[in-house]
Protein backbone atom coordinates (compact mmCIF):
# COMPACT_ATOMS: atom_id res chain seq x y z
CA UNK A 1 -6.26 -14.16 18.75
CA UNK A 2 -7.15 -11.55 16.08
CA UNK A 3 -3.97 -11.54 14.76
CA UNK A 4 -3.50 -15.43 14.34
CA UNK A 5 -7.11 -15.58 12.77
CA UNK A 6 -5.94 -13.33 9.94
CA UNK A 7 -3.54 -14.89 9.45
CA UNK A 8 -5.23 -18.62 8.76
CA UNK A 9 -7.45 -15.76 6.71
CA UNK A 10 -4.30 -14.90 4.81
CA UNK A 11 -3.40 -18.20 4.13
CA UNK A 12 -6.57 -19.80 3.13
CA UNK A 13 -7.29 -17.26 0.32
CA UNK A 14 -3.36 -17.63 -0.68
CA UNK A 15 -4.26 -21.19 -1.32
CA UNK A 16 -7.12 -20.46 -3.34
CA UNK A 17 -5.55 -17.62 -5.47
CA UNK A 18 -2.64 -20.20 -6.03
CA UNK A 19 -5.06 -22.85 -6.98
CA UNK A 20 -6.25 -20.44 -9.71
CA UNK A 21 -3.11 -20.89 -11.50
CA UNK A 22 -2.84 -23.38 -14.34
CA UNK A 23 -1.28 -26.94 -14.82
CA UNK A 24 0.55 -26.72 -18.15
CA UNK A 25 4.13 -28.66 -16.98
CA UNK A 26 5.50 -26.63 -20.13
CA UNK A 27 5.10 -22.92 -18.72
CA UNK A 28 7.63 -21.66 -16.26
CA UNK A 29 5.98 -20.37 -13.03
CA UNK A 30 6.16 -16.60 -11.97
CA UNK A 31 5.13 -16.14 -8.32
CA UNK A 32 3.80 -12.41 -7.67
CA UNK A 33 3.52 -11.02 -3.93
CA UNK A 34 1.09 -8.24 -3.58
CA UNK A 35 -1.67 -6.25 -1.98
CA UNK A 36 -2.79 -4.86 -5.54
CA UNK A 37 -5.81 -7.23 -5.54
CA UNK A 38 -8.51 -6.88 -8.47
CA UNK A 39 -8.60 -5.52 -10.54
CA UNK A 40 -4.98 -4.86 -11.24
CA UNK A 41 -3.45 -8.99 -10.42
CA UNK A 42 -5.80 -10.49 -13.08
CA UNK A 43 -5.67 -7.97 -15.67
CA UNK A 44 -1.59 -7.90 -15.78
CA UNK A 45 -1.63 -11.60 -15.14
CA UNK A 46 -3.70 -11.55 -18.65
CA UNK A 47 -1.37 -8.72 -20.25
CA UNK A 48 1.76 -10.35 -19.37
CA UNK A 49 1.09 -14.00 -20.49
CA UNK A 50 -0.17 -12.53 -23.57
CA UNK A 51 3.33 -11.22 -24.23
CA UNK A 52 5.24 -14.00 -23.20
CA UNK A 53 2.64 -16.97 -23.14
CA UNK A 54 5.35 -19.39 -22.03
CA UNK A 55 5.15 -17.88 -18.62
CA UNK A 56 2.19 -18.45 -16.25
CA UNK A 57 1.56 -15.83 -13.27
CA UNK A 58 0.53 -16.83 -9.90
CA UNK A 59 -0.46 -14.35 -7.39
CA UNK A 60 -1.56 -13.95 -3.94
CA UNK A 61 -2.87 -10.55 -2.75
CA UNK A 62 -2.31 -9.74 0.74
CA UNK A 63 -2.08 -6.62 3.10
CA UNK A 64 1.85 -5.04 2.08
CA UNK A 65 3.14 -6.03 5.90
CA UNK A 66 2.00 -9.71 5.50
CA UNK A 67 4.03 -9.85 2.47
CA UNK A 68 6.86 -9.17 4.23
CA UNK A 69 6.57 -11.00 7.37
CA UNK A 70 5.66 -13.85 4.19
CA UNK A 71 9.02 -12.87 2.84
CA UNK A 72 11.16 -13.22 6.08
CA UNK A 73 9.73 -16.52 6.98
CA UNK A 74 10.35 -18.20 3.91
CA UNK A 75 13.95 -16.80 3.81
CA UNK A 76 15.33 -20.43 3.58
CA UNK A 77 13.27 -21.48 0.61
CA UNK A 78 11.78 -18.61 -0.95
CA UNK A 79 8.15 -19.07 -3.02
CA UNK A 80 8.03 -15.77 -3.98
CA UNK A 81 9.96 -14.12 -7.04
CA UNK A 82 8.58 -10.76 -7.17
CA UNK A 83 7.29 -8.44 -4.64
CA UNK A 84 4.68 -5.87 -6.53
CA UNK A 85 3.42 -2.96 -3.99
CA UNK A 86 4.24 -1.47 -0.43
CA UNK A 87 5.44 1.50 1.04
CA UNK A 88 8.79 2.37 0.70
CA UNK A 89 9.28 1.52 4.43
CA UNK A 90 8.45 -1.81 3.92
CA UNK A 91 11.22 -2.32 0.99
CA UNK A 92 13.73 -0.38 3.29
CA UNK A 93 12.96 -2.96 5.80
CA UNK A 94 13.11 -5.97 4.04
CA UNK A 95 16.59 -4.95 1.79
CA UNK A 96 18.15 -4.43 5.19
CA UNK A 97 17.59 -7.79 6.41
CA UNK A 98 18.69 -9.41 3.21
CA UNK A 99 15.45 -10.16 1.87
CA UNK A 100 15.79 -8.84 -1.71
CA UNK A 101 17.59 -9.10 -4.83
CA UNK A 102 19.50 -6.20 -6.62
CA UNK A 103 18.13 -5.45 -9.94
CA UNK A 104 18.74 -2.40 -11.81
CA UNK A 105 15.92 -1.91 -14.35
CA UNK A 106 16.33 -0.49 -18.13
CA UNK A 107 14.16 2.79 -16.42
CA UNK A 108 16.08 3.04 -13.60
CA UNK A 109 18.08 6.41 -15.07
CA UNK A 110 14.56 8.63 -15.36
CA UNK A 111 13.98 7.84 -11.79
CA UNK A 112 14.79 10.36 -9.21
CA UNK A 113 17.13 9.33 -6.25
CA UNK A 114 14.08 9.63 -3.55
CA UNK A 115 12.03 6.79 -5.03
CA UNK A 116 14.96 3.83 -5.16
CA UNK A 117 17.42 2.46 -3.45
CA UNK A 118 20.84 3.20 -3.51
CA UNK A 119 21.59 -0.22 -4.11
CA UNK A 120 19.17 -1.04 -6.37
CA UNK A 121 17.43 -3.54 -4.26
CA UNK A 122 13.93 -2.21 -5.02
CA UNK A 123 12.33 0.34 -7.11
CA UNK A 124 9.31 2.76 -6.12
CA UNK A 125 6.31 2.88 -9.36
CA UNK A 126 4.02 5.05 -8.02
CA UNK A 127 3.30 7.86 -5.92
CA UNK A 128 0.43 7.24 -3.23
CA UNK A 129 -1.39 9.79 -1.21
CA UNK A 130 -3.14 8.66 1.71
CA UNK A 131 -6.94 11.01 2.40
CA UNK A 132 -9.54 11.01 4.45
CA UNK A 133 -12.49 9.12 2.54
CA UNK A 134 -16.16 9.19 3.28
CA UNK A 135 -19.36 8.02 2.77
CA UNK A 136 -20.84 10.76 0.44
CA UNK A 137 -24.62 9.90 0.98
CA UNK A 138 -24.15 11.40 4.57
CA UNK A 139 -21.40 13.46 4.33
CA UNK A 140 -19.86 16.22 1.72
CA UNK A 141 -16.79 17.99 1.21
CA UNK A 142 -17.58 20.58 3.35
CA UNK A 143 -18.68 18.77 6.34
CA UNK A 144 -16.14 16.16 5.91
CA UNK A 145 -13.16 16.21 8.49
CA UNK A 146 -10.78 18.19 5.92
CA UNK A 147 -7.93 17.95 7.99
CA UNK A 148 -5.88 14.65 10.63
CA UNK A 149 -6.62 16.52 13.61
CA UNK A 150 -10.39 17.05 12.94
CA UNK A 151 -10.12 13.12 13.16
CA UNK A 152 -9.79 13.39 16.74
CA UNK A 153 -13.12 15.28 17.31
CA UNK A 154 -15.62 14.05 19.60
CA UNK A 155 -18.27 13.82 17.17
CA UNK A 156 -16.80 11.57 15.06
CA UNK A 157 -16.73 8.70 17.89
CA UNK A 158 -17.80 5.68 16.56
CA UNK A 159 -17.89 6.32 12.91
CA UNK A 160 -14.60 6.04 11.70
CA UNK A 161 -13.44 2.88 10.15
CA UNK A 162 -9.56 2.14 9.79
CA UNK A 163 -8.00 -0.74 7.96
CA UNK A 164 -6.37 -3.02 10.60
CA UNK A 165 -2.64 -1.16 10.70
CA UNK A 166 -0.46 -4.19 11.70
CA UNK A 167 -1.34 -5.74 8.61
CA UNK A 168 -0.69 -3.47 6.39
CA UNK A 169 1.66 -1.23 5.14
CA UNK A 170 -0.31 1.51 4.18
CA UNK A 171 -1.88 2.40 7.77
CA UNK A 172 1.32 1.72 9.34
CA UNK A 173 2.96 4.80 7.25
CA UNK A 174 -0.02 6.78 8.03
CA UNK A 175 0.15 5.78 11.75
CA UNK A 176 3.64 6.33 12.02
CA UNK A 177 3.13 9.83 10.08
CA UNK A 178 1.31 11.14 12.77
CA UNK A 179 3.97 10.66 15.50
CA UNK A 180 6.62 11.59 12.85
CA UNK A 181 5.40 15.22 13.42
CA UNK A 182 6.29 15.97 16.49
CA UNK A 183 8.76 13.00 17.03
CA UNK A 184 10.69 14.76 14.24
CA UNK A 185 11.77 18.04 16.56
CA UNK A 186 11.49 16.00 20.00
CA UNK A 187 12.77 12.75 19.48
CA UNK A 188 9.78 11.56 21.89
CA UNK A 189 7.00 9.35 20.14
CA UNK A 190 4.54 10.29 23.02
CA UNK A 191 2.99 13.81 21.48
CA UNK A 192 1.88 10.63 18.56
CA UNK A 193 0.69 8.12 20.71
CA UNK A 194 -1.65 10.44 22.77
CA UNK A 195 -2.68 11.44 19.02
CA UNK A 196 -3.47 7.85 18.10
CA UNK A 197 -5.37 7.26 21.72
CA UNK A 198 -7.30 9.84 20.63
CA UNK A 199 -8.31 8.66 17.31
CA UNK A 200 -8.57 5.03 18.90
CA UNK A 201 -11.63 6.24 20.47
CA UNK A 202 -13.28 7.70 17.41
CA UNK A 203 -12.66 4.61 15.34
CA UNK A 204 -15.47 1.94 15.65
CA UNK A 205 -13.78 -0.88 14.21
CA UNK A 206 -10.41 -2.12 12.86
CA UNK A 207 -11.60 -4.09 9.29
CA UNK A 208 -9.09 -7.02 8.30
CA UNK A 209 -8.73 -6.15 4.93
CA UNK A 210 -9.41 -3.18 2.53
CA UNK A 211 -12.77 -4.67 1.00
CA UNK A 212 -14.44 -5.15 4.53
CA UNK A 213 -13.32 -1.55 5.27
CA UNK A 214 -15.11 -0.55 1.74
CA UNK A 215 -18.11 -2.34 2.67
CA UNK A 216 -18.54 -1.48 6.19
CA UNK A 217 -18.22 2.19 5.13
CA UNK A 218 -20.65 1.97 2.49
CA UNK A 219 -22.94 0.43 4.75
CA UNK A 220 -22.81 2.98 7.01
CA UNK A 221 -21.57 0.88 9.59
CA UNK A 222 -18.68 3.93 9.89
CA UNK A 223 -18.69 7.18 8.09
CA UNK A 224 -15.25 8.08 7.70
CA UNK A 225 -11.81 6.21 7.01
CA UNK A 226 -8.39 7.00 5.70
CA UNK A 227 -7.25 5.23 3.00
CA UNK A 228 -5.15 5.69 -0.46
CA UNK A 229 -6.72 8.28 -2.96
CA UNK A 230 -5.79 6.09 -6.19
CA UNK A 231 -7.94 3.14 -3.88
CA UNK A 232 -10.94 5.40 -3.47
CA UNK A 233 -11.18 6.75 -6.70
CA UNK A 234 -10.80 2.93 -7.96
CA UNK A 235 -13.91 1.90 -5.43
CA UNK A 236 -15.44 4.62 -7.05
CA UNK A 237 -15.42 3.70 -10.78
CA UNK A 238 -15.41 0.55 -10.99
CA UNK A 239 -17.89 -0.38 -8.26
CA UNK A 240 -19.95 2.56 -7.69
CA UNK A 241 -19.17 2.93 -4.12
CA UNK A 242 -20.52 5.96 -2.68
CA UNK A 243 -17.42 7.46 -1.61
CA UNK A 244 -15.71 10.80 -1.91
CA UNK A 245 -12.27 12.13 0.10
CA UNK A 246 -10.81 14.96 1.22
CA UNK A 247 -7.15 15.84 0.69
CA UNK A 248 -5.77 16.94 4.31
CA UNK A 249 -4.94 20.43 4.74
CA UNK A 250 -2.13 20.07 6.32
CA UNK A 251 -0.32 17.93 4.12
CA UNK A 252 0.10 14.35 4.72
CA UNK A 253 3.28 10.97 4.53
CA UNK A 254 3.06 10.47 0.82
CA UNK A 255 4.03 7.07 0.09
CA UNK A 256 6.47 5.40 -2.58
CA UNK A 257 4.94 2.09 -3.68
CA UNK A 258 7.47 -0.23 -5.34
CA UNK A 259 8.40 -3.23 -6.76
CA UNK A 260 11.63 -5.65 -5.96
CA UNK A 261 12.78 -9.35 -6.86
CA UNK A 262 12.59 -11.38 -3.64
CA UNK A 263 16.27 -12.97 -3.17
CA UNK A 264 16.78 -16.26 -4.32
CA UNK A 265 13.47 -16.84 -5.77
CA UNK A 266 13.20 -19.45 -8.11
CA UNK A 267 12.74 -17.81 -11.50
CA UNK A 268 14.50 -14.79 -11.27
CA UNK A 269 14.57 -14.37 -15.28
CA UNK A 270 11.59 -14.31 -15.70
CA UNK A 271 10.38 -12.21 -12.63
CA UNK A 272 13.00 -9.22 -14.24
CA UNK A 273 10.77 -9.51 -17.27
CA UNK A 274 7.99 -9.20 -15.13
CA UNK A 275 9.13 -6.08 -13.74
CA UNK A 276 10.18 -4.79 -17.13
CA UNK A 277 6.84 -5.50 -18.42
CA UNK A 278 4.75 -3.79 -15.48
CA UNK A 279 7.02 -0.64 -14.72
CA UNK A 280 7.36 0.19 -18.82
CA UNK A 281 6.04 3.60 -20.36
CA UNK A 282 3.16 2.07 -21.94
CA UNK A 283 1.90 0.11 -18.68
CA UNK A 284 2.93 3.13 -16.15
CA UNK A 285 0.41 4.77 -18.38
CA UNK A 286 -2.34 2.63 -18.17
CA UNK A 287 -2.06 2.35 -14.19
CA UNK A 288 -2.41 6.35 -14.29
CA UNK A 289 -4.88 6.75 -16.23
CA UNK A 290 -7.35 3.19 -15.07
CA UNK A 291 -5.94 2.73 -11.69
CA UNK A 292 -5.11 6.22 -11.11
CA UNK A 293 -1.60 5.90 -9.65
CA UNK A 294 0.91 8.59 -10.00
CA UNK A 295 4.25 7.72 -11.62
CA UNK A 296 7.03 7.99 -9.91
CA UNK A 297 9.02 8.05 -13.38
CA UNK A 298 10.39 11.53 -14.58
CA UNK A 299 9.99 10.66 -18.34
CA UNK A 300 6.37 9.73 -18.74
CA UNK A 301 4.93 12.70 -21.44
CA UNK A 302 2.67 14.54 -19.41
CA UNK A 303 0.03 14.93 -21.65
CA UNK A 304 -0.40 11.45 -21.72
CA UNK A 305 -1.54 11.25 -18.17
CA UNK A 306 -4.61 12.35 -16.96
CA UNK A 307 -5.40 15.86 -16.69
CA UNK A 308 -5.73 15.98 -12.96
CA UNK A 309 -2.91 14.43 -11.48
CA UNK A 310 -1.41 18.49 -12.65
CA UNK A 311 -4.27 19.42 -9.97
CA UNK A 312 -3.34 17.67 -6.95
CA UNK A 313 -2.05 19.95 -4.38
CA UNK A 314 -0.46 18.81 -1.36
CA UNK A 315 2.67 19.07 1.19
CA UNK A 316 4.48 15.71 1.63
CA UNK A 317 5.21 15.19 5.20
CA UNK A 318 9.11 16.14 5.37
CA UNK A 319 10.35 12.87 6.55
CA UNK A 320 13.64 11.25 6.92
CA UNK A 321 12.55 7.04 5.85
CA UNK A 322 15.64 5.23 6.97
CA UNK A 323 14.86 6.88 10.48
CA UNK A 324 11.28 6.92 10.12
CA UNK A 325 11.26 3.09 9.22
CA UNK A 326 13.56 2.08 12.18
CA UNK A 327 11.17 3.27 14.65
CA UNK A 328 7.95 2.43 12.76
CA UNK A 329 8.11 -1.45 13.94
CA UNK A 330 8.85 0.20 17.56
CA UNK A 331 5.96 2.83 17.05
CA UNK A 332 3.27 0.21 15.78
CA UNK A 333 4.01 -2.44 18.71
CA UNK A 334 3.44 0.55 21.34
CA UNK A 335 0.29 1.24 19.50
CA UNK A 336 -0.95 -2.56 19.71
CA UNK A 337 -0.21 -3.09 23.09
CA UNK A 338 -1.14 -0.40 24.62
CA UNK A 339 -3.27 1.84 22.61
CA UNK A 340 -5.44 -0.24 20.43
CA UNK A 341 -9.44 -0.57 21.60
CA UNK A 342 -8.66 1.04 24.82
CA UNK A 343 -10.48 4.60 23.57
């Protein structure tokens, strides 16, 4: 039931982002994919059809996994032509099945091997650390949980709010990180899902998308989540959301966000020049330093970026994707059948 609701959620506000478009017959139609939302859709919308105004961008903004199962079902008559943001697991899944185009872009030499695809099917942009946020009116640094395991501590039950996993890529990697831990040196996924029961009965509520997460943790309906640093710090600035985070100690599954042309889409010209335009020097730049995302490219100057992105500290989970997405659909299943609200 929940999961069919969202999705009639999903595709009402598609309709109305795609109604936002304009009617000019003369301007060729780029579709963009994407859970980017605002503020970064409309303002590269703007940018882009103010470099090639013939062009007019339509986007719809939805949760990274509904872009893909959008993707697969519309594998006979594709509406998409790019796909802008998701993990890296999510790409891997959908270039296996077919699902993308191969496009090489002018970058793709400053790029290290870790962040593409061997076959150039898509392309990671940024570098995205997942954290442990919190509501900083009742909580600091200090008595934050600083660490995944302090997650599952009895005095956190019932105020930790999690963005609904199944739809979106983002939790799924996170998820899927935890049992990658132990599943690594066992092969067994059950060390994980005992984890995730645990933290199932901490969490109060599973919000549908990332704003009713923001807002149920700024109303202090929950006082602790785990989200995407670059996200919080966003929430932060631009909306004055009283949140802070706390980088876990113990490292954490640092996701590759990237970008790919959907096969067969209908204006695959134009959606390279898309990609071009997005992923150059200039506009990697700007995402650092007002969206606070963390190139993935190895020939951005560093002192153009901002000064604390040299700060950040923290182990990447040492994970093997192509295995690690295989048993991710597997892992998340088990987790929705039997584990979710049963804590």
């Amino acid at each position: 039931m929940f999961q069919h609701w969202f999705s009639l959620i999903t595709l009402l506000t598609g309709i109305m982002v795609w109604g936002c478009g304009g009617g000019d017959p003369d301007r060729r139609i780029v579709t963009i994919y994407s859970p980017h939302g605002k503020p970064i859709l409309p303002e590269f919308e703007k940018l882009f059809e103010s470099a090639y105004p013939k062009v007019d961008i339509r986007w719809l903004d939805m949760g990274s996994q509904d872009v893909l199962d959008r993707v697969r079902s519309e594998r006979a008559n594709p509406q998409g032509d790019v796909w802008w943001g998701a993990p890296a697991t999510n790409f891997i899944q959908a270039a296996d099945e077919g699902l993308l185009s191969p496009y090489r872009p002018t970058w793709a030499d400053a790029l290290p091997p870790e962040f593409r695809d061997d076959k150039d099917r898509w392309y990671g942009t940024a570098q995205l650390l997942p954290v442990i946020a919190f509501n900083n009116l009742e909580l600091t640094r200090e008595t934050a949980p600083k660490d995944w395991d302090e997650l599952l501590d009895p005095r956190w039950r019932d105020l930790i709010i999690i963005r609904y996993p199944l739809a979106s890529g983002t939790m799924r990697t996170v998820y899927s990180g935890m049992i990658w831990r132990s599943y690594q040196h066992s092969g067994s996924p059950d060390v994980g899902y005992n984890w995730l029961r645990r933290l199932d009965a901490n969490t109060k509520d599973y919000a549908a998308d990332p704003n009713m997460m923001f807002q149920k943790l700024a109303r202090k309906e929950g006082l602790v989540s785990i989200w995407l640093m670059s996200d919080i710090m966003l929430q932060v600035e631009r909306y004055g959301y009283p949140f802070d985070f706390v980088v876990p100690s113990s490292g954490a599954p640092i996701l590759t966000d990237g970008i790919a042309l959907i096969a067969n889409g209908k204006n695959a010209e134009d959606a390279r020049l898309f990609i071009e335009f997005v992923t150059n020097i200039d506009n990697t730049i700007l995402q650092a330093k007002e969206y606070y995302r963390i190139p993935t490219r190895g020939d951005i100057p560093k002192d153009l970026l901002p000064a604390w992105m040299a700060n950040i500290s923290v182990a990447p989970f040492d994970i093997n994707w192509k295995v690690f997405s295989q048993q991710s659909k597997t892992w998340m299943k088990y987790w929705d059948d039997n584990i979710k609200d049963r804590g």
